[in-house]
C-alpha atoms as a PDB file:
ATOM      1  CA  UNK A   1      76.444 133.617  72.149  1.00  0.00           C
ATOM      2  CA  UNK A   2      79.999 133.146  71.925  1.00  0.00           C
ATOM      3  CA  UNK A   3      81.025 135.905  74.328  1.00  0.00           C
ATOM      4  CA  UNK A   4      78.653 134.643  76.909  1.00  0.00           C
ATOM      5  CA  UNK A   5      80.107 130.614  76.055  1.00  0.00           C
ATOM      6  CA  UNK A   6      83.236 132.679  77.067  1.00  0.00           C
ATOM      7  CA  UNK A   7      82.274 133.691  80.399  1.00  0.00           C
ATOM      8  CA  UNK A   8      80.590 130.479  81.394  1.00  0.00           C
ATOM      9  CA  UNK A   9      84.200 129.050  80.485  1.00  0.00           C
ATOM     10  CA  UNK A  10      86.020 131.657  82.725  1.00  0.00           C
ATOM     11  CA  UNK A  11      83.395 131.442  85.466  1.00  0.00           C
ATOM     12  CA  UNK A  12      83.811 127.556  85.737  1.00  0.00           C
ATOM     13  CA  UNK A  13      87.318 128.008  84.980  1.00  0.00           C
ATOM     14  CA  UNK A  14      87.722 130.069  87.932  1.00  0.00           C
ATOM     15  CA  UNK A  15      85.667 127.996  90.132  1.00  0.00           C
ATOM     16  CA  UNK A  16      88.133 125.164  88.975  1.00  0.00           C
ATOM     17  CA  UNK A  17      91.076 127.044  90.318  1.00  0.00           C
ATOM     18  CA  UNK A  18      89.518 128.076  93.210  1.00  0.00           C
ATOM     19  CA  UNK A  19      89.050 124.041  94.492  1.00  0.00           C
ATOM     20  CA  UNK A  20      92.113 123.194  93.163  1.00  0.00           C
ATOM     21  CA  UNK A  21      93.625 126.211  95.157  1.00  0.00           C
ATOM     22  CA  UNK A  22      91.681 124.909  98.636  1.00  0.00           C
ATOM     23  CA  UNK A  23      92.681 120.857  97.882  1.00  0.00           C
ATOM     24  CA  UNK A  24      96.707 122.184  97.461  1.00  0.00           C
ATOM     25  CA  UNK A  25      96.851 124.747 100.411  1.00  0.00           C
ATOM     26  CA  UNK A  26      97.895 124.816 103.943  1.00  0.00           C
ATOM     27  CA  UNK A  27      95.162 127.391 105.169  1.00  0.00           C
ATOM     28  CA  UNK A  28      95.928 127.961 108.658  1.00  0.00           C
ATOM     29  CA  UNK A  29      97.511 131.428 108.163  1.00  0.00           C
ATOM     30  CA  UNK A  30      94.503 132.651 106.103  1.00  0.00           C
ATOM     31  CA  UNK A  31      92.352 131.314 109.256  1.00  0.00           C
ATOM     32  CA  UNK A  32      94.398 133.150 111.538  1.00  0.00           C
ATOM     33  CA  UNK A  33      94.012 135.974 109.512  1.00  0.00           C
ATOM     34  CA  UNK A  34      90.427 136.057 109.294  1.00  0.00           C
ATOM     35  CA  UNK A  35      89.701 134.739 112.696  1.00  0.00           C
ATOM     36  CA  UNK A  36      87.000 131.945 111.503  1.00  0.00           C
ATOM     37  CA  UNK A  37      86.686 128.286 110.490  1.00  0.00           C
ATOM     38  CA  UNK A  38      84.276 127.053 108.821  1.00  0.00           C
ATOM     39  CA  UNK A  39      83.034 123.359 109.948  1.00  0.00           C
ATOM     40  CA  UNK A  40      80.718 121.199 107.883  1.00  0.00           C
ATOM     41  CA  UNK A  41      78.201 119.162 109.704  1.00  0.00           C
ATOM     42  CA  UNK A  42      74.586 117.385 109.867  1.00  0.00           C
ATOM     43  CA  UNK A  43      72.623 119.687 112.086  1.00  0.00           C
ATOM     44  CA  UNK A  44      69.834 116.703 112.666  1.00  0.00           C
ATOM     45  CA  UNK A  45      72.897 114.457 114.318  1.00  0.00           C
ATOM     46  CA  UNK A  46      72.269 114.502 117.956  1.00  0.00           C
ATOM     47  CA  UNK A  47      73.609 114.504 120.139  1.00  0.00           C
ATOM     48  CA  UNK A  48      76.709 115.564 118.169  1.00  0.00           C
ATOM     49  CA  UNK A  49      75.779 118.312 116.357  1.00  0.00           C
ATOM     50  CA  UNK A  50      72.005 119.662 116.096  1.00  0.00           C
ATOM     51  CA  UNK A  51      69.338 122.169 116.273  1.00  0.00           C
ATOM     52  CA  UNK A  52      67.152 122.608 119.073  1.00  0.00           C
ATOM     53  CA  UNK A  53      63.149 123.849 118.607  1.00  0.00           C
ATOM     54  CA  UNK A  54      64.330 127.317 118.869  1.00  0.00           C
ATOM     55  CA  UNK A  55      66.893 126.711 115.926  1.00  0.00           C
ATOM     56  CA  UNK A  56      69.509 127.102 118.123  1.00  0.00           C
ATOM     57  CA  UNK A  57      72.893 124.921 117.222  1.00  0.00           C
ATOM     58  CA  UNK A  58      74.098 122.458 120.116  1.00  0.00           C
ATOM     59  CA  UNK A  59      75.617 119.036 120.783  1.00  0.00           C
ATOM     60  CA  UNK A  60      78.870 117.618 121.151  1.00  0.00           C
ATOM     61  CA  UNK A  61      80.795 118.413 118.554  1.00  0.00           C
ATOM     62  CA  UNK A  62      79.866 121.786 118.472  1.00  0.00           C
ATOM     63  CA  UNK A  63      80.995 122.453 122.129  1.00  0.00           C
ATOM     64  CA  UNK A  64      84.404 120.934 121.292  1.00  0.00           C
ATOM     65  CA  UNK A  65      85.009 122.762 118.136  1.00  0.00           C
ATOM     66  CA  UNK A  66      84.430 126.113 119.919  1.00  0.00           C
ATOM     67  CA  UNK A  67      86.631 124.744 122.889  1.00  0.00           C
ATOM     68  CA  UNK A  68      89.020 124.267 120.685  1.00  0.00           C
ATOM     69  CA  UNK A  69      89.321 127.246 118.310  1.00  0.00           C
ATOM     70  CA  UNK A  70      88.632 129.200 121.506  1.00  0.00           C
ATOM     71  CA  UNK A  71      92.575 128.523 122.303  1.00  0.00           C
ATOM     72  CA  UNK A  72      93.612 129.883 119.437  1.00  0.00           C
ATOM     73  CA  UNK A  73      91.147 132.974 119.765  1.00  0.00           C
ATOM     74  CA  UNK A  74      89.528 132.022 116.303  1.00  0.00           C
ATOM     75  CA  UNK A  75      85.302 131.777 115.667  1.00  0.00           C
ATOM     76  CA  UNK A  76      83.616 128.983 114.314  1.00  0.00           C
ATOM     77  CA  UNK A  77      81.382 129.483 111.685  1.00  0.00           C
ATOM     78  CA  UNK A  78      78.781 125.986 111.504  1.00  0.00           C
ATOM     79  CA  UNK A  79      77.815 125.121 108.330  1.00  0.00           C
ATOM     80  CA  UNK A  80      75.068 122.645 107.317  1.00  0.00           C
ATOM     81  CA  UNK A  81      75.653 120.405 104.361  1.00  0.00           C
ATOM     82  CA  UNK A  82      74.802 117.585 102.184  1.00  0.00           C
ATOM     83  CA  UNK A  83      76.250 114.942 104.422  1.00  0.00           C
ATOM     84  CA  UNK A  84      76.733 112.660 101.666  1.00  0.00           C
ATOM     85  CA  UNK A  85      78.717 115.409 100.072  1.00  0.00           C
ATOM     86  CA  UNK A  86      80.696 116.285 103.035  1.00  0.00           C
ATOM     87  CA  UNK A  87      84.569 115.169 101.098  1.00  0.00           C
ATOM     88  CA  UNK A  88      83.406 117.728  97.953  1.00  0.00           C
ATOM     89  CA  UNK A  89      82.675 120.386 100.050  1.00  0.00           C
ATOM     90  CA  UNK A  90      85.438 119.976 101.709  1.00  0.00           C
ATOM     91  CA  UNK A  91      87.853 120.230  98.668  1.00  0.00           C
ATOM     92  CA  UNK A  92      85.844 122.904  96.883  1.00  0.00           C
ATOM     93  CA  UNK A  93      86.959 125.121 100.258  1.00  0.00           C
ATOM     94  CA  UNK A  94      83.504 125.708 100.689  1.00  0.00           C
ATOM     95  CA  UNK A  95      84.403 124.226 104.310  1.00  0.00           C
ATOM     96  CA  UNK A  96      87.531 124.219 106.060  1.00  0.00           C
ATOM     97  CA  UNK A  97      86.983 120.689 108.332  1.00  0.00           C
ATOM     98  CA  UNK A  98      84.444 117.860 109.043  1.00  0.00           C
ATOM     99  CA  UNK A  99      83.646 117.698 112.241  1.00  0.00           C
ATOM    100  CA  UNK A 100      80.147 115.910 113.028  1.00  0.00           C
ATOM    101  CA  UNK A 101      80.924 112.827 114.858  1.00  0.00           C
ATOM    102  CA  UNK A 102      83.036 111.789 111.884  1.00  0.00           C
ATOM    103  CA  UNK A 103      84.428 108.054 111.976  1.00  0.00           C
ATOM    104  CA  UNK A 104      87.884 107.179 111.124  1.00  0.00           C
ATOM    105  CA  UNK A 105      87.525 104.860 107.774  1.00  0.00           C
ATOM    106  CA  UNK A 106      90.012 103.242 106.067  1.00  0.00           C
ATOM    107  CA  UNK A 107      88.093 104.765 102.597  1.00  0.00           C
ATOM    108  CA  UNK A 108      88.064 108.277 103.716  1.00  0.00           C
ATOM    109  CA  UNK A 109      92.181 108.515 104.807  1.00  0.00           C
ATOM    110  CA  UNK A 110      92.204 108.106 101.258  1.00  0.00           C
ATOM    111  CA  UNK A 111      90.880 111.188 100.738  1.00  0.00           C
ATOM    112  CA  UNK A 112      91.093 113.468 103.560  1.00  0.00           C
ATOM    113  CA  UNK A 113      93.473 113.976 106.603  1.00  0.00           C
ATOM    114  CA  UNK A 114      92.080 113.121 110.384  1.00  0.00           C
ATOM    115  CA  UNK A 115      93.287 114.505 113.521  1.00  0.00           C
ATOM    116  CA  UNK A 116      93.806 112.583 116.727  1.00  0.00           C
ATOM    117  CA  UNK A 117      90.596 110.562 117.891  1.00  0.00           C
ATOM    118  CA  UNK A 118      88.668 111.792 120.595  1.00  0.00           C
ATOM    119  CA  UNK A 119      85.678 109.513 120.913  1.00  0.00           C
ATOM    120  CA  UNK A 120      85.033 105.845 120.611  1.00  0.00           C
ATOM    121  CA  UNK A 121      81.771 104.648 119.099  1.00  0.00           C
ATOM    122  CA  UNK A 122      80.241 101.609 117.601  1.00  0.00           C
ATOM    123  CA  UNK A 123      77.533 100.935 115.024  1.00  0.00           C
ATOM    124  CA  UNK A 124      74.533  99.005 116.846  1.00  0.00           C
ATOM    125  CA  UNK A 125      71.132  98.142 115.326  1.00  0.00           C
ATOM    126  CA  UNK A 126      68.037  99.795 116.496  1.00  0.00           C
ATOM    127  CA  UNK A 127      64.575  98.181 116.093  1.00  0.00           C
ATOM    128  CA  UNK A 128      60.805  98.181 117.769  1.00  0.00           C
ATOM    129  CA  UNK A 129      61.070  95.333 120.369  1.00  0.00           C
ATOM    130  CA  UNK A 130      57.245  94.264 118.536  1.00  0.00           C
ATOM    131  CA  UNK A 131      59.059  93.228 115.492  1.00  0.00           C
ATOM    132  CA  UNK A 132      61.306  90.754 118.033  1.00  0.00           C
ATOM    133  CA  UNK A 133      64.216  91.717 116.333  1.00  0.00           C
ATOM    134  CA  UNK A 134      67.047  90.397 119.220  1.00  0.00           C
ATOM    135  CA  UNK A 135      69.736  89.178 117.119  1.00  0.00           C
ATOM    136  CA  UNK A 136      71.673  90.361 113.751  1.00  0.00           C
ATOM    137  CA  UNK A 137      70.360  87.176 111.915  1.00  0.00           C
ATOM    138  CA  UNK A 138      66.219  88.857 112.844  1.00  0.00           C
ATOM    139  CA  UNK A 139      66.985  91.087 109.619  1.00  0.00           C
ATOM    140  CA  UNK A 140      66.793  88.082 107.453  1.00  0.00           C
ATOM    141  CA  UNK A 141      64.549  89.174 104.405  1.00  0.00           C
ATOM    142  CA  UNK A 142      63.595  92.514 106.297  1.00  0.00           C
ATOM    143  CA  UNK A 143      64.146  96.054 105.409  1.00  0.00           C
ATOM    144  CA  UNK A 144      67.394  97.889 106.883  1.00  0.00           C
ATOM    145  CA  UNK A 145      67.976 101.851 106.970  1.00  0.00           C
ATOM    146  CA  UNK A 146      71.339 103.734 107.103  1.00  0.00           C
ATOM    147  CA  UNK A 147      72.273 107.058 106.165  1.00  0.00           C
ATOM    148  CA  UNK A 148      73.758 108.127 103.023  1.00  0.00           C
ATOM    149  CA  UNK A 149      77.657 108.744 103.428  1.00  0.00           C
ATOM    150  CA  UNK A 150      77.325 107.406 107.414  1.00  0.00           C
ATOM    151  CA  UNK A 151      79.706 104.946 108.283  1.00  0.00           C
ATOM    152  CA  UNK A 152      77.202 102.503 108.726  1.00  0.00           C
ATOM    153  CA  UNK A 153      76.717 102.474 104.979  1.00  0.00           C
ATOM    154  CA  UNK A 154      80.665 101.764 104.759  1.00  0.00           C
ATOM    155  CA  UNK A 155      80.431  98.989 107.071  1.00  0.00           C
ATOM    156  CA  UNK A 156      77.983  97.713 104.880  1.00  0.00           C
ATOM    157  CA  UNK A 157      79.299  97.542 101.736  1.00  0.00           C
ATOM    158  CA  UNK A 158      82.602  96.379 102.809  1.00  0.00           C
ATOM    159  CA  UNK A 159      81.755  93.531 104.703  1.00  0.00           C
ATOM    160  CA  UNK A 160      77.894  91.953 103.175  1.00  0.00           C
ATOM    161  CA  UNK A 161      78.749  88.710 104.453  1.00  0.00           C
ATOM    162  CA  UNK A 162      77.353  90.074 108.403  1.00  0.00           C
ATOM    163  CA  UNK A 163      74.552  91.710 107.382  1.00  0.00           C
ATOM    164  CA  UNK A 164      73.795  93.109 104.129  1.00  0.00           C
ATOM    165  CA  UNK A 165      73.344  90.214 102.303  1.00  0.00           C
ATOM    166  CA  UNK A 166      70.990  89.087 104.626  1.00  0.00           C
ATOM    167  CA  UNK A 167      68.390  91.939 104.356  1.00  0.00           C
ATOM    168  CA  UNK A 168      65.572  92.886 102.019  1.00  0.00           C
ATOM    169  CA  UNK A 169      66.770  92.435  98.251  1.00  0.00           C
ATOM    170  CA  UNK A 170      70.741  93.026  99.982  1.00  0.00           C
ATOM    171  CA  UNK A 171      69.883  96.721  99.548  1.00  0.00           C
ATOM    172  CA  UNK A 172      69.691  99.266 102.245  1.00  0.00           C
ATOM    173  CA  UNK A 173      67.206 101.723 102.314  1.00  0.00           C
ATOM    174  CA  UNK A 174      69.294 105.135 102.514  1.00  0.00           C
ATOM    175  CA  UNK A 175      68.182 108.493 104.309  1.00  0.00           C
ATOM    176  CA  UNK A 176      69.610 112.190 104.429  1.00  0.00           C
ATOM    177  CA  UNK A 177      68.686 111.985 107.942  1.00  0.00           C
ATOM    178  CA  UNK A 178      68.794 109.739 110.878  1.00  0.00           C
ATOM    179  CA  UNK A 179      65.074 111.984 112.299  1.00  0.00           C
ATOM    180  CA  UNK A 180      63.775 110.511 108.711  1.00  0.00           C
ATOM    181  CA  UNK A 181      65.112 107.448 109.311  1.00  0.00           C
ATOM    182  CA  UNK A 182      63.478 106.956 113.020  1.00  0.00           C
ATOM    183  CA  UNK A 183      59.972 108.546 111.100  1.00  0.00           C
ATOM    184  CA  UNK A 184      60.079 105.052 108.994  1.00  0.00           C
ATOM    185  CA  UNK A 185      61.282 103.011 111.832  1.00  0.00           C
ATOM    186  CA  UNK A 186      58.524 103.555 114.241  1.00  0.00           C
ATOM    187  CA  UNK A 187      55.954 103.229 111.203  1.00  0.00           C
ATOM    188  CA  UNK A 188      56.608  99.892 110.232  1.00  0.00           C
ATOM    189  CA  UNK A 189      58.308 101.386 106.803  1.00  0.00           C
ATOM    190  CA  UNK A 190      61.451  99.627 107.398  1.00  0.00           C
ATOM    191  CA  UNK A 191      62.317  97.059 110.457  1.00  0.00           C
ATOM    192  CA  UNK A 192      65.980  98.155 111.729  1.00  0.00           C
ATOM    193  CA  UNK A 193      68.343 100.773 111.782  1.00  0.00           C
ATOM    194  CA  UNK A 194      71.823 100.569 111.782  1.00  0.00           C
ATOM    195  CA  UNK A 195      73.700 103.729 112.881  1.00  0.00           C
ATOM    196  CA  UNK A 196      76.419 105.006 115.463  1.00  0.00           C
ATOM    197  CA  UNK A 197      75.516 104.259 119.313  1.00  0.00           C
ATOM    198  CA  UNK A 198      75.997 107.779 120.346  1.00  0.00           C
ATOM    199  CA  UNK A 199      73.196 108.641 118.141  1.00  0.00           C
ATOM    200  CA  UNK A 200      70.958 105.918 119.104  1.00  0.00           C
ATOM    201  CA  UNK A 201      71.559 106.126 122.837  1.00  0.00           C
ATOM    202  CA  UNK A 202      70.581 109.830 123.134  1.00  0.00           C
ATOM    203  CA  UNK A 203      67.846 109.818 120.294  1.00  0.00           C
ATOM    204  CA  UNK A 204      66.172 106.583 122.336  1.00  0.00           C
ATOM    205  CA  UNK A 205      66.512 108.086 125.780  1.00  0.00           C
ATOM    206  CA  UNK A 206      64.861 111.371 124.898  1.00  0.00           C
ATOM    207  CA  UNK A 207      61.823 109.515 122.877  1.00  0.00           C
ATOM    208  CA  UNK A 208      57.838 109.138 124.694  1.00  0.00           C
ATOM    209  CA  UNK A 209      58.917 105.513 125.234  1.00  0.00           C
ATOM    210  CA  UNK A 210      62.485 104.403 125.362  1.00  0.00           C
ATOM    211  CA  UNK A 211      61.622 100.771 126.395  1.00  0.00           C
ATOM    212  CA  UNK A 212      59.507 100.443 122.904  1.00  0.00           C
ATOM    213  CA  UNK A 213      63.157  99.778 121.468  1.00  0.00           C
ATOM    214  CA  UNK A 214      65.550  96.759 121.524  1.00  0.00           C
ATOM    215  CA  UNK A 215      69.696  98.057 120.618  1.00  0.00           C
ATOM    216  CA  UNK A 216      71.496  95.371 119.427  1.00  0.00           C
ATOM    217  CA  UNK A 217      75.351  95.070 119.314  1.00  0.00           C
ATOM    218  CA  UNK A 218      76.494  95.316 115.379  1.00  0.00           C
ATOM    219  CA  UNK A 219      78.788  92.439 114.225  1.00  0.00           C
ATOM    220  CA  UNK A 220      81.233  95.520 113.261  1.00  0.00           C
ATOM    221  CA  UNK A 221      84.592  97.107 115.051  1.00  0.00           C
ATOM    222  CA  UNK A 222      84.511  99.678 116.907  1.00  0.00           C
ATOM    223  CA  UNK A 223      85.488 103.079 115.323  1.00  0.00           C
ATOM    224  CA  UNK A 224      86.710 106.397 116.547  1.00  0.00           C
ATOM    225  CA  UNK A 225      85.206 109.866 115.830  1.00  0.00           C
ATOM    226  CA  UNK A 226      88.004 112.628 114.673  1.00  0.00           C
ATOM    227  CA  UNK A 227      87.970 115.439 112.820  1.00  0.00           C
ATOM    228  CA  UNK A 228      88.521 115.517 109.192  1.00  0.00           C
ATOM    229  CA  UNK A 229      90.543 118.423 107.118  1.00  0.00           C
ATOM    230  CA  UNK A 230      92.283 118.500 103.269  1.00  0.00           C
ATOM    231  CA  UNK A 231      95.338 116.474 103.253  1.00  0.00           C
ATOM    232  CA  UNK A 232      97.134 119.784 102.807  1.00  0.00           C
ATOM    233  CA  UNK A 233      96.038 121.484 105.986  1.00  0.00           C
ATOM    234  CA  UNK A 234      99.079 120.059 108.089  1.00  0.00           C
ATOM    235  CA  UNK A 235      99.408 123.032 110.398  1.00  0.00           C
ATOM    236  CA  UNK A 236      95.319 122.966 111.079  1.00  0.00           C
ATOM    237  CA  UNK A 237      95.927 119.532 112.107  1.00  0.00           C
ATOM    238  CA  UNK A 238      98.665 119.770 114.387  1.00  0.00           C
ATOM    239  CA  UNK A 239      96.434 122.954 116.280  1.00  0.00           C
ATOM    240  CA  UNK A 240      93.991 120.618 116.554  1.00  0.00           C
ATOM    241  CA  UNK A 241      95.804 117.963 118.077  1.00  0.00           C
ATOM    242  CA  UNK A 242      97.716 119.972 120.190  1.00  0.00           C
ATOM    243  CA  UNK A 243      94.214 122.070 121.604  1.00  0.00           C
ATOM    244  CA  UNK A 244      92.400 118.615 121.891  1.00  0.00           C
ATOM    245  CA  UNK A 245      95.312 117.752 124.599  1.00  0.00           C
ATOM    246  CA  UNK A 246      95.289 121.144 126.050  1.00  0.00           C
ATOM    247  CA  UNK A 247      91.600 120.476 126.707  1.00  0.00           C
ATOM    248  CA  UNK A 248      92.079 117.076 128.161  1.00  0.00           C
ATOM    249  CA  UNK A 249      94.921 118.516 130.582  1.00  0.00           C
ATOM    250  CA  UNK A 250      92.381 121.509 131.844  1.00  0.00           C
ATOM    251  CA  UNK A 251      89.421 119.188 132.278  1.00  0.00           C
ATOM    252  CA  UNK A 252      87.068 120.728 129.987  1.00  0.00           C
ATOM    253  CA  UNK A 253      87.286 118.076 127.787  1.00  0.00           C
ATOM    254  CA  UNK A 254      86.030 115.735 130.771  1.00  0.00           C
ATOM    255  CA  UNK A 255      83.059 118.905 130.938  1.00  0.00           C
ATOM    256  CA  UNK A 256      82.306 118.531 127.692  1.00  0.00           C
ATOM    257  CA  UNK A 257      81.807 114.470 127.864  1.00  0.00           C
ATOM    258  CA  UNK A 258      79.878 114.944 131.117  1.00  0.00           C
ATOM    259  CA  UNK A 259      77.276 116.825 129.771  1.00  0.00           C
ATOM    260  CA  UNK A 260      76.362 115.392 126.954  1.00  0.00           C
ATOM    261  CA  UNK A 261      76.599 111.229 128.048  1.00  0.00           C
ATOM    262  CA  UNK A 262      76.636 111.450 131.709  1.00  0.00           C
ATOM    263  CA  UNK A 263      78.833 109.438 134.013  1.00  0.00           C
ATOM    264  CA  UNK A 264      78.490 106.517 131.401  1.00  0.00           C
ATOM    265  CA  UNK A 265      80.656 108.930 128.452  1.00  0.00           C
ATOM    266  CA  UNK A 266      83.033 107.273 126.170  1.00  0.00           C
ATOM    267  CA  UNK A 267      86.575 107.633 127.309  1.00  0.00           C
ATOM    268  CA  UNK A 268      88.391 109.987 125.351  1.00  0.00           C
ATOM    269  CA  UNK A 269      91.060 108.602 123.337  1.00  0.00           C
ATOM    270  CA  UNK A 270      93.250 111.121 122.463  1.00  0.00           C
ATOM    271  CA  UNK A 271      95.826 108.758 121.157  1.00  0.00           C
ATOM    272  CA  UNK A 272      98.295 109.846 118.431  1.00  0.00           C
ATOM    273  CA  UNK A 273      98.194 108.449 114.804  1.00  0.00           C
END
């Protein structure tokens, strides 16, 4: 018993050391070495990062990551996680960035280091245009969704007085997934959804009946999509940066926008911190 109380202590010890080793260290010479980075994502976000029928990996994001790291001759490995857990993965080096239609938040530069923006984006509320939901002030007394860890939920909880105080017991209901999320929407389960517009506009446009749904302008600021790395990683930022102008210069970042929103994309920003 108390050899094997030993181990578990070394073990978790170890495991310790190991985080605390990822949280403190600029890794870009270790990626160079090994020629991959690791990227945490959603793989149900579309149209940012997601899996097809086949189980193939697309969107956004993922196009732009490989763009990227394709400069620099290094692969990217895709990783699904626990979006809600996205920061601890990060930190425990089980992933080397964040990079999933990821909004700038004044809570999370507390904890982790952003590149550049690339993307604008806004939060917007989705409902069945049944329910007659047309205005932010509809959701009085009625149920809300968001998902865990989104932005949405930050927007939320630091400003109640637009909208979260207003809805069903001033409690969101919370989902791992935005696909769950639409599953409860269109069944009456809850009566709005509040999430990014990218999301929205390409889930909406690819469902049986787009015109079944009313988007409604959130009462939130806009935010801006960038990529998010350990505070430490100062040289994995500055490649970053520094490929994401590249990109923009070459026109494949203009590609890249084109065929995934159309003539309509976001501008990208591309604006130094």
């Amino acid at each position: 018993m108390i050899l094997l109380l030993v181990s578990l202590s070394t073990v978790l010890a170890g495991c310790q050391s190991a985080a605390k080793r990822a949280d403190h260290t600029d890794s870009w010479s270790q990626i160079e070495k090994k020629k991959t980075v690791v990227v945490g994502l959603d793989d149900s976000f579309v149209p940012m990062g997601f899996r097809e029928k086949n189980g193939r990996l697309v969107g956004y994001d993922v196009d732009l990551a490989r763009a990227v790291f394709k400069l620099y001759g290094i692969h990217v490995d895709f990783q699904t996680i626990d979006w809600s857990m996205n920061v601890t993965e990060l930190n425990n080096g089980t992933i080397d960035l964040i990079w999933n239609g990821y909004s700038v938040t004044p809570e999370r530069k507390e904890k982790v280091a952003f590149s550049q923006p690339y993307l604008e984006n806004d939060q917007v509320l989705v409902a069945l245009k049944k329910n007659r939901i047309n205005v932010i002030s509809d959701m009085k007394g009625k149920s809300l969704g968001v998902q865990s860890g989104s932005s949405a939920l930050f927007d939320l909880d630091d400003q109640p007085q637009l909208l979260k105080n207003q809805i069903k017991n001033q409690t969101p209901v919370q989902y791992d997934t935005f696909t769950n999320a639409f599953i409860d929407l269109n069944s009456g389960r809850i009566q709005g959804l509040l999430l990014d517009s990218t999301y929205a506009q390409y889930y909406i446009h690819h469902e049986a009946d787009p015109k079944a749904y009313s988007v409604i302008a959130g009462p939130f600021p806009k935010e801006q999509f960038a990529v998010g790395m350990r505070k430490s990683d100062q040289t994995m930022r500055r490649k970053i940066n520094a490929g994401l102008d590249e990109l923009a210069k070459n026109g494949t970042l203009a590609k890249i926008n084109h065929k995934w929103f159309g003539q309509t994309a976001n501008s990208p920003l591309l604006a130094k911190p």
